[in-house]
Protein backbone atom coordinates (compact mmCIF):
# COMPACT_ATOMS: atom_id res chain seq x y z
CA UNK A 1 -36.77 -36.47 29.62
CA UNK A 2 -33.75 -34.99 31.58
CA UNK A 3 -31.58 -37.38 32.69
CA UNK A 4 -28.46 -36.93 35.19
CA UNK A 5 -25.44 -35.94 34.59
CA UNK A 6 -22.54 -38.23 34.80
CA UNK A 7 -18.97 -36.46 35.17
CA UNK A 8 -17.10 -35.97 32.38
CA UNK A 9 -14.57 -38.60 31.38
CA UNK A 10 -11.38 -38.83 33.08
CA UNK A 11 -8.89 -37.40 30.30
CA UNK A 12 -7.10 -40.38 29.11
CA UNK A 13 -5.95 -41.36 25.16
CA UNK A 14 -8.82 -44.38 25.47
CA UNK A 15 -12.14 -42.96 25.35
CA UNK A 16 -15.40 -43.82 24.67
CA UNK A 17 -16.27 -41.39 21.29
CA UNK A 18 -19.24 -40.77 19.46
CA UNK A 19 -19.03 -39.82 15.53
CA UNK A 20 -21.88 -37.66 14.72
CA UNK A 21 -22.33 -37.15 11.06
CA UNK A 22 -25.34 -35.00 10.14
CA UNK A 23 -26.18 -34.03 6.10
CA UNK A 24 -29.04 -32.40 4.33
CA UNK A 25 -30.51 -29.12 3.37
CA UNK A 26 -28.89 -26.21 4.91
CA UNK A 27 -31.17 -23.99 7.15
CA UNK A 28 -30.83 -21.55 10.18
CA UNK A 29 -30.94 -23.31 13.44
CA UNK A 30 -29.08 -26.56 12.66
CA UNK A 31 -26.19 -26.13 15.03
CA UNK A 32 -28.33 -24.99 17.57
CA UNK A 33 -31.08 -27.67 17.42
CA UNK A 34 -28.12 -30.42 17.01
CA UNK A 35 -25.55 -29.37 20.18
CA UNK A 36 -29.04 -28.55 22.15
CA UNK A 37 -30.06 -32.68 22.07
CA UNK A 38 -26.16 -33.46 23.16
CA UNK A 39 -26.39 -30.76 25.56
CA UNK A 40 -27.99 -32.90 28.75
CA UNK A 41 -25.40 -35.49 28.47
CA UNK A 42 -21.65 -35.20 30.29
CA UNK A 43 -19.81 -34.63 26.66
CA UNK A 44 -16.75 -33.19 25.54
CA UNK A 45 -16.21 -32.34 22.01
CA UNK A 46 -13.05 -33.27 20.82
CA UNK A 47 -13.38 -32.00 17.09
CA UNK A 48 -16.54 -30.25 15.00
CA UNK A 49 -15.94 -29.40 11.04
CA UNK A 50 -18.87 -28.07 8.68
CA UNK A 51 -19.25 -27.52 4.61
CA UNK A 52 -21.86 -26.59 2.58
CA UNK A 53 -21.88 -27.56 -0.95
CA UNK A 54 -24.54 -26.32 -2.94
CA UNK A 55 -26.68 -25.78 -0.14
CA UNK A 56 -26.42 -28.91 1.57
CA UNK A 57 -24.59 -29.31 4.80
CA UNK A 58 -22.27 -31.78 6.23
CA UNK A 59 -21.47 -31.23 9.81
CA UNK A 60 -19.41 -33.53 11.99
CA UNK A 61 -18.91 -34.13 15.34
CA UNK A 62 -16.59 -35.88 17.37
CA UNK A 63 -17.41 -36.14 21.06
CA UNK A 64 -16.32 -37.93 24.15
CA UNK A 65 -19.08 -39.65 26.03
CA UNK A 66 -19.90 -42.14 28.81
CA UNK A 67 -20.90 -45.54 27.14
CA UNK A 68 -23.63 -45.84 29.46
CA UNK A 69 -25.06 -42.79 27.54
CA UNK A 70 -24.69 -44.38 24.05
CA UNK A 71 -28.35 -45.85 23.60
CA UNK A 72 -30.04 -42.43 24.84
CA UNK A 73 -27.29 -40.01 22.79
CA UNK A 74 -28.80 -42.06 19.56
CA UNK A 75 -32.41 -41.87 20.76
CA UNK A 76 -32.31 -37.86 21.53
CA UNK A 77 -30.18 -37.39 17.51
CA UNK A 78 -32.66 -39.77 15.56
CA UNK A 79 -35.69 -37.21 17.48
CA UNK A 80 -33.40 -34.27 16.34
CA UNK A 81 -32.95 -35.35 13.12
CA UNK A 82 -36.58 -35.88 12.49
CA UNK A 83 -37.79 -32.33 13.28
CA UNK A 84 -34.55 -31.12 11.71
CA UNK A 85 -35.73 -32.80 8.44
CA UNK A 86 -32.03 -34.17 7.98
CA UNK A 87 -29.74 -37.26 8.38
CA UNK A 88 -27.76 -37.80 11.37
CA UNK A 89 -26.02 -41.19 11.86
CA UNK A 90 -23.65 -41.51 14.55
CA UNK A 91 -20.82 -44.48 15.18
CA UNK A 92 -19.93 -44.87 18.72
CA UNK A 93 -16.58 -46.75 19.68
CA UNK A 94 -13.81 -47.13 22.39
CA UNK A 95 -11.08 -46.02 20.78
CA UNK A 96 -7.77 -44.23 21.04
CA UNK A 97 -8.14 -40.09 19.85
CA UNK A 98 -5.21 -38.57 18.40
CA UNK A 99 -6.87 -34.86 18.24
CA UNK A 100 -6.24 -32.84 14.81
CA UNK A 101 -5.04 -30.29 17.07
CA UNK A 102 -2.49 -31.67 18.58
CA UNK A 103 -1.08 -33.48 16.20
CA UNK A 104 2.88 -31.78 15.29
CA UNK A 105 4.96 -31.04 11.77
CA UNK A 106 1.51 -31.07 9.73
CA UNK A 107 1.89 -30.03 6.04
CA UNK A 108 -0.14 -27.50 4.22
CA UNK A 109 -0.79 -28.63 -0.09
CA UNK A 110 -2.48 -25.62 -1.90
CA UNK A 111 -3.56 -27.11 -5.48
CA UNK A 112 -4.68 -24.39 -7.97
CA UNK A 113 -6.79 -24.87 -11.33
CA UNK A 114 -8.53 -23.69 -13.37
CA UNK A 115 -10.30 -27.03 -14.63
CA UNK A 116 -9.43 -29.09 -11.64
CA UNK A 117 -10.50 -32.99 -12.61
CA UNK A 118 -10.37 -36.23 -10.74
CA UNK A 119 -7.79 -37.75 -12.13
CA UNK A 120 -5.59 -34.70 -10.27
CA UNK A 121 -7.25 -35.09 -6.94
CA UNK A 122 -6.34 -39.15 -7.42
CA UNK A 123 -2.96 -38.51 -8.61
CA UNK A 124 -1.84 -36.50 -5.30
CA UNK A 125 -3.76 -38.77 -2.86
CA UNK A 126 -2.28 -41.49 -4.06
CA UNK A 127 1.43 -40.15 -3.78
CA UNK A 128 0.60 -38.67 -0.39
CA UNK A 129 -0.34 -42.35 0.28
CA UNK A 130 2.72 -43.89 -0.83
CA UNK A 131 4.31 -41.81 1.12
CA UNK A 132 2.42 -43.41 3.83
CA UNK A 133 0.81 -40.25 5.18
CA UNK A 134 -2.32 -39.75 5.58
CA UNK A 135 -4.63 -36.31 4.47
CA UNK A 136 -6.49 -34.99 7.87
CA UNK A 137 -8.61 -32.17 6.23
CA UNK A 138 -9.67 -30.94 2.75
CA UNK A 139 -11.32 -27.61 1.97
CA UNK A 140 -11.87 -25.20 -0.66
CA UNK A 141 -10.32 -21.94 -0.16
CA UNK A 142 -11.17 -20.58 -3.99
CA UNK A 143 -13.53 -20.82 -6.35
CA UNK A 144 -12.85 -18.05 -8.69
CA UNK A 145 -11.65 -17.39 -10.48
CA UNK A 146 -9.41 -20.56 -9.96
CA UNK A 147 -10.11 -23.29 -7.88
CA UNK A 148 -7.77 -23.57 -5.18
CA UNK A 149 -8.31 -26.36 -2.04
CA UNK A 150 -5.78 -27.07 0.32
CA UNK A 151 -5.35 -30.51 1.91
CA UNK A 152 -4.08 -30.74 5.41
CA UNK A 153 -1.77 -33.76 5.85
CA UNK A 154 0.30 -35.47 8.88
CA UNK A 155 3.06 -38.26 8.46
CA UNK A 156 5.63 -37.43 6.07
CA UNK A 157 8.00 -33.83 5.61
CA UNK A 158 8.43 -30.52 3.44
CA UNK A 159 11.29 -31.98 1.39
CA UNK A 160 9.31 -35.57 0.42
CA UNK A 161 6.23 -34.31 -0.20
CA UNK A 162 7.51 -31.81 -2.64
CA UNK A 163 9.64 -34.02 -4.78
CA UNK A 164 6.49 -36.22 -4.66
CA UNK A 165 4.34 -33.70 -5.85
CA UNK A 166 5.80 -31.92 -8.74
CA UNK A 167 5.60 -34.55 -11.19
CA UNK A 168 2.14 -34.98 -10.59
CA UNK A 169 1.78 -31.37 -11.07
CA UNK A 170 3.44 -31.23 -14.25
CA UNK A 171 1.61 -34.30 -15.54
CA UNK A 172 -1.75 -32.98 -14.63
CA UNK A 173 -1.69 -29.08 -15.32
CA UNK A 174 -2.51 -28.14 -12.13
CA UNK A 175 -0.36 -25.61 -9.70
CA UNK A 176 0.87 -27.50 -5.94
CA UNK A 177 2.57 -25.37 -3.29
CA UNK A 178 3.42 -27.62 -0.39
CA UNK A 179 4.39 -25.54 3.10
CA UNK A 180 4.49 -26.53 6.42
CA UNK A 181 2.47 -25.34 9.04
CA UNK A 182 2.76 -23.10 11.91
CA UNK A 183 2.19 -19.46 12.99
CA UNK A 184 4.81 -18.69 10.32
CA UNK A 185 2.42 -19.15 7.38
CA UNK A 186 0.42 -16.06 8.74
CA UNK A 187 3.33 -13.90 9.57
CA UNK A 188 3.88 -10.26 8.43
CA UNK A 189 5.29 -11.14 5.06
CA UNK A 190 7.59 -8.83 2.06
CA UNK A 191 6.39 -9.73 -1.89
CA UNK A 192 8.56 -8.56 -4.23
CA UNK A 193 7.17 -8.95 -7.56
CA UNK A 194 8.65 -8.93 -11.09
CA UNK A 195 6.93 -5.90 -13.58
CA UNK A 196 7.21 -7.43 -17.15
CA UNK A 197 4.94 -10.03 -18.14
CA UNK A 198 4.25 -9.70 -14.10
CA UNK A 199 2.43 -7.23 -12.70
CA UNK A 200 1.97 -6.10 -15.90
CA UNK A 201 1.10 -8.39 -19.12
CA UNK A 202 3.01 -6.39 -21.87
CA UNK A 203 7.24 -6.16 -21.88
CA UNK A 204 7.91 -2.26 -21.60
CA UNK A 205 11.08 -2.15 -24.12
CA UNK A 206 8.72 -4.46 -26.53
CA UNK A 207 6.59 -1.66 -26.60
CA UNK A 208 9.03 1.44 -26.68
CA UNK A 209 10.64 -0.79 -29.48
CA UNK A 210 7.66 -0.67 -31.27
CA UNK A 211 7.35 3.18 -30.91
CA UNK A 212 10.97 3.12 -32.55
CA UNK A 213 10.23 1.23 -35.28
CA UNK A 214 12.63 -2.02 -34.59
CA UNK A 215 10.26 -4.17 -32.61
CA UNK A 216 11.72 -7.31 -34.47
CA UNK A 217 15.31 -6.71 -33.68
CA UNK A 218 14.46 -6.06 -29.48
CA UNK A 219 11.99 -8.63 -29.21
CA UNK A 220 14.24 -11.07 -30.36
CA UNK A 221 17.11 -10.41 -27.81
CA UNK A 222 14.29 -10.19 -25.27
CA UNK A 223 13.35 -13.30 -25.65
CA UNK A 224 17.00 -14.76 -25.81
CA UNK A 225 17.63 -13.15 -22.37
CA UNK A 226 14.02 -14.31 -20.78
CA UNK A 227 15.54 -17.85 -21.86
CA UNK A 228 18.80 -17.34 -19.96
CA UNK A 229 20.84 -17.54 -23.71
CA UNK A 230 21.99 -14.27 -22.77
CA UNK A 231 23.65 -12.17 -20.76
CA UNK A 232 20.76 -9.89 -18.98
CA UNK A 233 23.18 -6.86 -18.44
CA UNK A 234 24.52 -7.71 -22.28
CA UNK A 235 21.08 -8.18 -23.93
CA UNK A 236 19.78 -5.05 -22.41
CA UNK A 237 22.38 -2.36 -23.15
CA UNK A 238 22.18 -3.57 -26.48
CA UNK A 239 18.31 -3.37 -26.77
CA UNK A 240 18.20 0.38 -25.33
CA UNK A 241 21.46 0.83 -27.28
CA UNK A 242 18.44 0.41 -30.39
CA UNK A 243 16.05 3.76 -28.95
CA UNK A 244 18.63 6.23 -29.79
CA UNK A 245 16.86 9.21 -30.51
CA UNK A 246 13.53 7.91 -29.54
CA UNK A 247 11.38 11.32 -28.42
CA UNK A 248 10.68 11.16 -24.48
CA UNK A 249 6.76 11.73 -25.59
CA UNK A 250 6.82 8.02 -26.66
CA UNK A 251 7.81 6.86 -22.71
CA UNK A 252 4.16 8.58 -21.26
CA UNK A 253 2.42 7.39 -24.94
CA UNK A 254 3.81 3.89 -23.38
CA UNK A 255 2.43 4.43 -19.89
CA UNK A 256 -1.10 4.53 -21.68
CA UNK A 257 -1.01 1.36 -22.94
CA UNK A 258 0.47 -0.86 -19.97
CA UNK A 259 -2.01 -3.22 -19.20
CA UNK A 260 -1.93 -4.64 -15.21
CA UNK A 261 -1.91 -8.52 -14.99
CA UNK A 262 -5.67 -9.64 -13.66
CA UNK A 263 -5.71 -9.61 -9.71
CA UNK A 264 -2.78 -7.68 -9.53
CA UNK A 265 -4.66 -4.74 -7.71
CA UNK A 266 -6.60 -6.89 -5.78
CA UNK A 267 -3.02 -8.79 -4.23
CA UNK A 268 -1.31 -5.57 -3.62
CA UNK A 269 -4.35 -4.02 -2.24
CA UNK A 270 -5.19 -6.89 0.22
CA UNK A 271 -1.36 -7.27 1.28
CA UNK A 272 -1.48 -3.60 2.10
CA UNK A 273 -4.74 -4.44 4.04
CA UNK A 274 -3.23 -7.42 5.85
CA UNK A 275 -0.12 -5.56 6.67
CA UNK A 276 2.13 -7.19 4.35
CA UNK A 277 4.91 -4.99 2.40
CA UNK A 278 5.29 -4.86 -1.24
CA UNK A 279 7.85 -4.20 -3.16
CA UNK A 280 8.80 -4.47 -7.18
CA UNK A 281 12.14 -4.82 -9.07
CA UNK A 282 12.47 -4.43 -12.61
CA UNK A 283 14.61 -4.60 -15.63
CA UNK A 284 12.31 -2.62 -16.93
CA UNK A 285 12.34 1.16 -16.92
CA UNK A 286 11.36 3.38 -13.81
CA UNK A 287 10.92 6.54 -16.13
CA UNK A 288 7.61 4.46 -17.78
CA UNK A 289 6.36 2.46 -14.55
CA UNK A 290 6.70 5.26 -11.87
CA UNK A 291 3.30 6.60 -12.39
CA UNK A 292 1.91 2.94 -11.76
CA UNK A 293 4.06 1.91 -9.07
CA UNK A 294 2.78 5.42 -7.45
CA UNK A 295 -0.78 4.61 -8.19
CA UNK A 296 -0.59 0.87 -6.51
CA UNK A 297 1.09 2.97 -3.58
CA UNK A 298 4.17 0.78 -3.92
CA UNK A 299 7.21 1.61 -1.46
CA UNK A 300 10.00 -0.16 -2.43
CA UNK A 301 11.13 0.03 -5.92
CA UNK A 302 14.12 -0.71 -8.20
CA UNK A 303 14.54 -0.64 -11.81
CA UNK A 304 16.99 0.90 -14.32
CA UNK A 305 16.85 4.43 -16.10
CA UNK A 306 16.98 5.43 -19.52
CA UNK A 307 19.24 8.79 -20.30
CA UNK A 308 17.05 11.20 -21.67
CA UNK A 309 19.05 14.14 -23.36
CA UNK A 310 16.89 17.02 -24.33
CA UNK A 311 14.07 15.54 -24.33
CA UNK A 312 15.58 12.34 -26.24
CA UNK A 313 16.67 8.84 -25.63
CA UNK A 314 20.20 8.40 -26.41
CA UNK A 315 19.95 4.97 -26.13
CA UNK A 316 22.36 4.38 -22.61
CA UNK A 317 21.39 3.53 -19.02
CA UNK A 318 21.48 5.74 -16.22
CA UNK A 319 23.42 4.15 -13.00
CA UNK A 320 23.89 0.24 -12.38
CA UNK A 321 21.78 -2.46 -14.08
CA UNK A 322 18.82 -4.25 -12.40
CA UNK A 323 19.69 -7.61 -13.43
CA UNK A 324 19.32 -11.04 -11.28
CA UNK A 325 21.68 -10.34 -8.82
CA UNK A 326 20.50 -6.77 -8.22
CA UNK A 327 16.63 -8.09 -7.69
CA UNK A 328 18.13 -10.45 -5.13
CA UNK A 329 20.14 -8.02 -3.62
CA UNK A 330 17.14 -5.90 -3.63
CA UNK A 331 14.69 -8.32 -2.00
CA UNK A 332 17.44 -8.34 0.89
CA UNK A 333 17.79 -4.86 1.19
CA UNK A 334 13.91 -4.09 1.31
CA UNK A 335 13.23 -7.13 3.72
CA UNK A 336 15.92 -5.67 6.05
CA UNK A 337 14.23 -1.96 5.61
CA UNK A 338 10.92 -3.49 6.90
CA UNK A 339 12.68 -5.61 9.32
CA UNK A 340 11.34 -9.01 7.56
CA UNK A 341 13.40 -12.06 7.96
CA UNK A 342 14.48 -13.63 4.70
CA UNK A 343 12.47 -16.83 5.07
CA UNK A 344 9.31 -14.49 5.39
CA UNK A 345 9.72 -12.99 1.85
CA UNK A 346 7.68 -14.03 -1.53
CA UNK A 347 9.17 -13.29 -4.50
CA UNK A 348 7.41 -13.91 -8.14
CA UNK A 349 8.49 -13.83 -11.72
CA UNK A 350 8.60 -14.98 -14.95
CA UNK A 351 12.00 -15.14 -16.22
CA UNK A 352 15.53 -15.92 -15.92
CA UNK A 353 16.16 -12.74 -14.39
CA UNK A 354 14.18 -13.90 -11.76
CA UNK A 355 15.90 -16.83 -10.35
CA UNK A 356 17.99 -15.68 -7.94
CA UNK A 357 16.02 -13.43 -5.84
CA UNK A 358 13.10 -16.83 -6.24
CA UNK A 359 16.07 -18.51 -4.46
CA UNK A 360 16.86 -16.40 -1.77
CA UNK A 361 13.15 -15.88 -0.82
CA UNK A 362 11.43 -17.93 1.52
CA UNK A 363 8.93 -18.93 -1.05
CA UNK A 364 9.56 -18.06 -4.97
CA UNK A 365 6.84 -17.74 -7.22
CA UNK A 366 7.23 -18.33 -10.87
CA UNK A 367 4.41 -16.69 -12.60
CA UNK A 368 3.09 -17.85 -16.07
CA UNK A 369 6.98 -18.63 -16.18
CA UNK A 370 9.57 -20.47 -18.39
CA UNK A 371 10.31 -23.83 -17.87
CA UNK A 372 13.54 -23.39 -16.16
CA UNK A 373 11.95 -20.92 -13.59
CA UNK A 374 8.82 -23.92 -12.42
CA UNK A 375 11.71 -25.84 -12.14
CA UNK A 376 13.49 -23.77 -9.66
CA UNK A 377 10.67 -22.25 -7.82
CA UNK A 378 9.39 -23.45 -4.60
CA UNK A 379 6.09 -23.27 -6.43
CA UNK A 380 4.22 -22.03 -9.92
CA UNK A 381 1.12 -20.41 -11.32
CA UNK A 382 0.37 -21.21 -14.71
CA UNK A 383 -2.96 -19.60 -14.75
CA UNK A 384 -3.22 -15.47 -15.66
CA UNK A 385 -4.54 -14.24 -12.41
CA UNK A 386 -1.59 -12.71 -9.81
CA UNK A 387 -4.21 -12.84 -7.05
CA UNK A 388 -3.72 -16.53 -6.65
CA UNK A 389 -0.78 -15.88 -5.02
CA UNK A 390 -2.99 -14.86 -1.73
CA UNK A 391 -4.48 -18.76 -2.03
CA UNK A 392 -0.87 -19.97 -1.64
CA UNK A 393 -0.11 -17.67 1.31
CA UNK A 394 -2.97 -19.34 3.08
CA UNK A 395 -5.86 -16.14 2.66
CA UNK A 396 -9.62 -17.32 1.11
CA UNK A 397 -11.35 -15.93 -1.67
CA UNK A 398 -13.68 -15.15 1.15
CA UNK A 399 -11.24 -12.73 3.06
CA UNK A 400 -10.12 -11.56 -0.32
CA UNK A 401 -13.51 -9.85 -1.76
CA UNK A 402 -14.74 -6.95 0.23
C-alpha cells in the first residue's frame, strides 16, 4: 500500500522517535530491504549503528516520525522482518533526543588485552558510573593480536576519568588510555620511540658485553640505570668504559642478532602510510642500529657513538650523551623540524631514561615498562606487540592490515 506523505517534523528537541532494533543472521540486502519499508513514510534518521559478531547482525535505528505513522511503521517492519528471516522490534516514544553527534567534550577509553574478562569490562563501567557519566558507544577496534575496544563516553573530563581508571587498570591487567575527542586525535602526529627493549627486544651494550666477555659486570649497571639507581650519563661511560679493545667486527656480528619488537614494522610502516613522522632516540649506539634505522626508513635519529680507533673500541663516547634530557630535547627539536606541535607528539619507552621526553609529549607511552615509567605515562602497554600503539592513536586493526 503507498500511503501519503506527511511533512517531516518540525525540528524541535521533543519528537516523536522510533527505536528500530533489528538482529539475526547476517546476509546481503539487509540494509536495503530494512530503510526500503521506512522509506514511504516522512522520517528522519537521527542515528543508525551496525555490528556483526560472529555473523550475526545488530543494526539500530533511531528515527523521527509522525505518531500518526506509528501503527503502519510497525506493520510494514514485522512484513520486513518476515521475508528478511530476522528480528526487528521497534519502541516508539515522545521523547526528548540529545543526538550522539552533537553532544560536546566526549571522551575516548581505549582498553587493550590480551585475555580481556568480565570482571575488567565491570570494573571500568562501574567507575565511569560513579563518576556519573554515562558510556554512549562501545566497539571493537582489535582483535589480534590484542583485543583492543574503545568506549565512547559523555559526562565527566580527561583529568577524572584517568585517575579513575588506572587503578582499575592495574588491578585487572589490562592497558586504558583515556583521550578526549576531537579532530586532534587524527592529526598529523611525531612518534619518537625508544630502541632498547623498544623497537628492538634485546639491550645493544648487553650484547656487545657479551661479545667482550663481561656480560655480568654491564648487565648489572644496566639494570641499575633502567631502575633510575643511577646516573644514566654515569652508568654508561662506565659500561663502554668495559669494551676497551673490543674488535669493531663484533658491532656488525651484533647487528645480526638484533631482534625487532613484534609490530614494530607494521607501526612505522603504517605511520609512514598515514603521514605521521617517526623518529628514534637512543642510549644505545648509532654505529650498531644505523643499518636498521636505514632499513625502517627512519628520519630523525639520535643516539651516542662509540670511538673506534683502528678498527677498535677504546671504550669512550664520541660527542654528548643521549640521556633523558637529550631524548626530550630531541623529541622537541624533531617535532619543530616537521613543524608538529608538542601536544601532537607520542613518545614510548621502557625505562627511566625515558621519562622526560614521556612528559613533554602529548601522549607518553611506556612500553613493557618499569613500574615507575606506567606510573608516569599518560598510558601503558604491557603486552609485547609495538603495533598496539596504532589502537591507542585511534587506527583499527582493519586499516592496519593491507
Amino acid at each position: 500500500m503507498i500511503r501519503d506523505k506527511l511533512p517531516t517534523l518540525m525540528a524541535t528537541n521533543e519528537q516523536f522517535t522510533g527505536l528500530i532494533l533489528l538482529s539475526g543472521v547476517d546476509k546481503p540486502g539487509i540494509n536495503d530491504a530494512l530503510f526500503s519499508a521506512l522509506a514511504p513514510f516522512a522520517i528522519t534518521v537521527l542515528d543508525i549503528e551496525q555490528v556483526v559478531i560472529s555473523n550475526r547482525l545488530i543494526l539500530t535505528v533511531l528515527i523521527a516520525c509522525n505518531p500518526a505513522h506509528e501503527k503502519a511503521i510497525d506493520t510494514d517492519l514485522l512484513t520486513c522482518a518476515s521475508e528478511l528471516d530476522v528480528d526487528i522490534a521497534t519502541l516508539f516514544a515522545s521523547t526528548t533526543h540529545d543526538s550522539f553527534a552533537s553532544k560536546k567534550g566526549l571522551i575516548h577509553i581505549v582498553v587493550l588485552s590480551a585475555k580481556l574478562a568480565p570482571v575488567s569490562i565491570a570494573a571500568i563501567s562501574g567507575a565511569i558510573s560513579k563518576l556519573g557519566a554515562n558510556i554512549e558507544r562501545i566497539s571493537r577496534t582489535a582483535s589480534t593480536p590484542v583485543t583492543a575496544i574503545e568506549m565512547i563516553v559523555s559526562g565527566t573530563d580527561h583529568e577524572r576519568l584517568t585517575t579513575a581508571l588506572a587503578p582499575i587498570a592495574a588491578a585487572n591487567h589490562v592497558d586504558i588510555a583515556v583521550q578526549p575527542n576531537g579532530f586532534s586525535r587524527f592529526s598529523r602526529k611525531l612518534v619518537q620511540l625508544d630502541v632498547d627493549s623498544t623497537l628492538i627486544q634485546q639491550e645493544v651494550i648487553d650484547l656487545l658485553a657479551d661479545k667482550a666477555g663481561v656480560g655480568a659486570e654491564v648487565k648489572s649497571i644496566t639494570e641499575s640505570a633502567m631502575r633510575g639507581e643511577l646516573d644514566f650519563a654515569q652508568s654508561l661511560t662506565a659500561r663502554v668504559a668495559l669494551l676497551k679493545g673490543l674488535s669493531e667486527s663484533a658491532l656488525i656480528e651484533v647487528q645480526a642478532d638484533i631482534l625487532l619488537t613484534p609490530g614494530a614494522k607494521t607501526l612505522i610502516k603504517r605511520l609512514h602510510k598515514l603521514g605521521h613522522s617517526v623518529a628514534v632516540v637512543s642510549g644505545g649506539f648509532i654505529n650498531v642500529i644505523q643499518p636498521l634505522l636505514a632499513s625502517l626508513e627512519i628520519k630523525h635519529l639520535k643516539a651516542n657513538t662509540l670511538e673506534v680507533v683502528d678498527g677498535v673500541l677504546t671504550g669512550a663516547l664520541l660527542g654528548p650523551i643521549i640521556d633523558r634530557a637529550a631524548k626530550a630535547d630531541a623529541l622537541r627539536e624533531f617535532a619543530a623540524i616537521e613543524s608538529i606541535s608538542m601536544s601532537q607528539t607520542v613518545a614510548i619507552g621502557d625505562g627511566a631514561n625515558d621519562l622526560d621526553m614521556i612528559a613533554a609529549a602529548g601522549l607518553g607511552i611506556a612500553f613493557n615498562a618499569k613500574p615507575a615509567v606506567k606510573a608516569a605515562a599518560d598510558s601503558s602497554l604491557s603486552d609485547p606487540y609495538l603495533d598496539s600503539v596504532l589502537y591507542l592513536l585511534g587506527i583499527p586493526r582493519e586499516d592496519i592490515e593491507d
